[in-house]
C-alpha atoms as a PDB file:
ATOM      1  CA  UNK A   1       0.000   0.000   0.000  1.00  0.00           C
ATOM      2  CA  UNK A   2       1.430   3.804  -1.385  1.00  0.00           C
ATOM      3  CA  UNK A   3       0.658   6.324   1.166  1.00  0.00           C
ATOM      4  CA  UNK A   4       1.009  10.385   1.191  1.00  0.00           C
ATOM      5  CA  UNK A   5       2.759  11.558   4.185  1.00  0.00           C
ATOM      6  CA  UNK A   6       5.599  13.578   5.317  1.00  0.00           C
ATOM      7  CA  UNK A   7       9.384  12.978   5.225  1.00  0.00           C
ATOM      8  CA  UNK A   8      11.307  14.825   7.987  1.00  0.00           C
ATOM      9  CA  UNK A   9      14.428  16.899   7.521  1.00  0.00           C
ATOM     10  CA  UNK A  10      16.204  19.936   9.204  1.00  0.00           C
ATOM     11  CA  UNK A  11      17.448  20.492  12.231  1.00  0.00           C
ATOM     12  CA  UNK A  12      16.588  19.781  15.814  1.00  0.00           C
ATOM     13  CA  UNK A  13      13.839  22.821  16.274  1.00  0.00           C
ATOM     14  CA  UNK A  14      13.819  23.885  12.718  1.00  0.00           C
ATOM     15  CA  UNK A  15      11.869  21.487  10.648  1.00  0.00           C
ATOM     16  CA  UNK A  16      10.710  21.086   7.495  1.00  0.00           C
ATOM     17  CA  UNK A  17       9.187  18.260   5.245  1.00  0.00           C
ATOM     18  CA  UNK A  18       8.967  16.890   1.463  1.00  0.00           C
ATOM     19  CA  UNK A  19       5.492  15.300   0.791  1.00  0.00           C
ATOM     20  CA  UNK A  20       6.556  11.957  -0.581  1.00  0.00           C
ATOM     21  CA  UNK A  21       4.790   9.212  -1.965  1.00  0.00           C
ATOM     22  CA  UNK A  22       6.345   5.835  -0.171  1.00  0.00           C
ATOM     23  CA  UNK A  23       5.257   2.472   1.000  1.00  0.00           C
ATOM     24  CA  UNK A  24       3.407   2.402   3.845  1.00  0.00           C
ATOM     25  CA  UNK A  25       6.156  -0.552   5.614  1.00  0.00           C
ATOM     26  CA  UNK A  26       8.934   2.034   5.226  1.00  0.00           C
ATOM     27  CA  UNK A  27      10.128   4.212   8.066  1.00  0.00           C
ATOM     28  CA  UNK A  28       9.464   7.564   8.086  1.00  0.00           C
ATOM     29  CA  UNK A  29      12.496   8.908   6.247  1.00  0.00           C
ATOM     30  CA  UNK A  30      13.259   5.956   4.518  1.00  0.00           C
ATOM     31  CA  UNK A  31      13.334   4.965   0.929  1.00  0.00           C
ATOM     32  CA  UNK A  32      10.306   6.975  -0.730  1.00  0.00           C
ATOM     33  CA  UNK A  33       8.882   6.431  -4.209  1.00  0.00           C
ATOM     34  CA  UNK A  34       8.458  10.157  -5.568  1.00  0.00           C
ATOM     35  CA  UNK A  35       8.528  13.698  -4.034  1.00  0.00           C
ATOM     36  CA  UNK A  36       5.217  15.170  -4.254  1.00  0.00           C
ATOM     37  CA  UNK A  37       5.956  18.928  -2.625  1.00  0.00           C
ATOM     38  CA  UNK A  38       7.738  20.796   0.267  1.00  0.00           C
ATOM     39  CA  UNK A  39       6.043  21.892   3.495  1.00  0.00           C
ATOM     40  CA  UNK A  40       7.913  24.169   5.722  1.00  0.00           C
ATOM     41  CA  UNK A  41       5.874  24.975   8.916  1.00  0.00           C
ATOM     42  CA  UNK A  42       8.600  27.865  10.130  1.00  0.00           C
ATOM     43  CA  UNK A  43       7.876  30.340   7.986  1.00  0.00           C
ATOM     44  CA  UNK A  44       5.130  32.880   8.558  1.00  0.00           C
ATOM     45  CA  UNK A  45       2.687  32.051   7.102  1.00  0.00           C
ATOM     46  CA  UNK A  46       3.806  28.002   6.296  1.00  0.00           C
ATOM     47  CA  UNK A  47       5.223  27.521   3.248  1.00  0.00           C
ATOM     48  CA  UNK A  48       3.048  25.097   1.263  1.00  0.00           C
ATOM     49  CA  UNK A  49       4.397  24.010  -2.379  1.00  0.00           C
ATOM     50  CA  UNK A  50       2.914  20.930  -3.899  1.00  0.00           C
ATOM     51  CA  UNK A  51       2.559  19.630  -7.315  1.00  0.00           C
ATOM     52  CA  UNK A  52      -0.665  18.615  -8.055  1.00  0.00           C
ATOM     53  CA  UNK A  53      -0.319  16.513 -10.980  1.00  0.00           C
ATOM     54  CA  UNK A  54       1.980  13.964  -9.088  1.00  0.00           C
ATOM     55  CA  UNK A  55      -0.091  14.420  -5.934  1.00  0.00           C
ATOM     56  CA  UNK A  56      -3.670  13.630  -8.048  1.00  0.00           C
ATOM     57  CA  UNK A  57      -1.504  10.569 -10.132  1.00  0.00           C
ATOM     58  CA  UNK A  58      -1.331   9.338  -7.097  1.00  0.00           C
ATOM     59  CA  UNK A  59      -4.106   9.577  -5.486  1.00  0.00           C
ATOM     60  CA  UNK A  60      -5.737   8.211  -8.313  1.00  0.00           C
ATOM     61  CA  UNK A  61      -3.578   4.977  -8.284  1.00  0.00           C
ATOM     62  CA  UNK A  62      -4.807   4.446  -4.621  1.00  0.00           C
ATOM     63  CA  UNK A  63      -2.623   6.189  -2.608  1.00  0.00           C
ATOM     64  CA  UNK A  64      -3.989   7.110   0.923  1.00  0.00           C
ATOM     65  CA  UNK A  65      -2.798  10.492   2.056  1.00  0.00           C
ATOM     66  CA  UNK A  66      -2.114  10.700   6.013  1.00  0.00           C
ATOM     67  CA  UNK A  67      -3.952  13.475   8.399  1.00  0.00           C
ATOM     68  CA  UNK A  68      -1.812  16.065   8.181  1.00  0.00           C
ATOM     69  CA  UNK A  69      -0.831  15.636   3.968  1.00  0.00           C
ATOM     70  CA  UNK A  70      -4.786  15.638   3.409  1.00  0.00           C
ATOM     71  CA  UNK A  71      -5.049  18.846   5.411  1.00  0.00           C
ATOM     72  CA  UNK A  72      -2.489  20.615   3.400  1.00  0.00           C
ATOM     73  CA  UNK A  73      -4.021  19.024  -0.115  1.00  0.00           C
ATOM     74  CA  UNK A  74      -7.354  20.817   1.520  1.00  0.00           C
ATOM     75  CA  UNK A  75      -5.299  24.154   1.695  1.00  0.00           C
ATOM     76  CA  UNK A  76      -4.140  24.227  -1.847  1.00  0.00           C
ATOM     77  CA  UNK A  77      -7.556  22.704  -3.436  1.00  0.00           C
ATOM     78  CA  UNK A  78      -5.920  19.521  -4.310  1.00  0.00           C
ATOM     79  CA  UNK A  79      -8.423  17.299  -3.254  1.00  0.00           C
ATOM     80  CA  UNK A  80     -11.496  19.112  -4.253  1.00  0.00           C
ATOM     81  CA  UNK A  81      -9.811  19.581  -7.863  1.00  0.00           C
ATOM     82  CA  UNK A  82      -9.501  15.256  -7.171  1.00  0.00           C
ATOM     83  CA  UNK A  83     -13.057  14.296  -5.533  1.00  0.00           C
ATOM     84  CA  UNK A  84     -14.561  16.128  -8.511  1.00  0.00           C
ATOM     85  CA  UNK A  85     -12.223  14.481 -11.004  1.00  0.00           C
ATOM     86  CA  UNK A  86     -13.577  11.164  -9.346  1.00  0.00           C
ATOM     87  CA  UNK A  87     -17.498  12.176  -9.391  1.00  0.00           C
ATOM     88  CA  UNK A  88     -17.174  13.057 -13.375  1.00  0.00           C
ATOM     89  CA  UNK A  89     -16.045   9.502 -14.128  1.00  0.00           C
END
């Protein structure tokens, strides 16, 4: 199973994450299939930068996007541009 989620980097305090696509039996920063976008939570207001071709390729091949990575595919209209993709067909 692919899921959406959130690969860690930065330093201790100073975070900031790559929305990959990875199997779900990897560890968090482990091996990862594709990068999807950057989140950095630091700046004012968060940085948000996803690309929503890859994310909707892959959320049309099944992947299951975690809490926080559906949250931020709310912010940027992602998944609305997706659910309504999915009602036309």
């Amino acid at each position: 199973m692919v899921k959406l989620r959130l690969q860690r980097f930065g330093t201790t305090k100073k975070p900031f994450y790559r929305v990959v696509a990875a199997d779900a039996r990897k560890t968090r920063d482990g091996r990862y299939l594709e990068i999807v976008g950057v989140y950095d939570p630091t700046k004012q207001p968060a940085f948000v930068e996803i690309n929503g071709e890859l994310a909707k390729k892959w959320l049309h091949a099944g992947a299951q996007p975690t809490d926080t990575v559906k949250s931020l595919f709310k912010k940027t209209g992602i998944m609305s541009e997706f659910l309504s993709e999915k009602n036309n067909k």
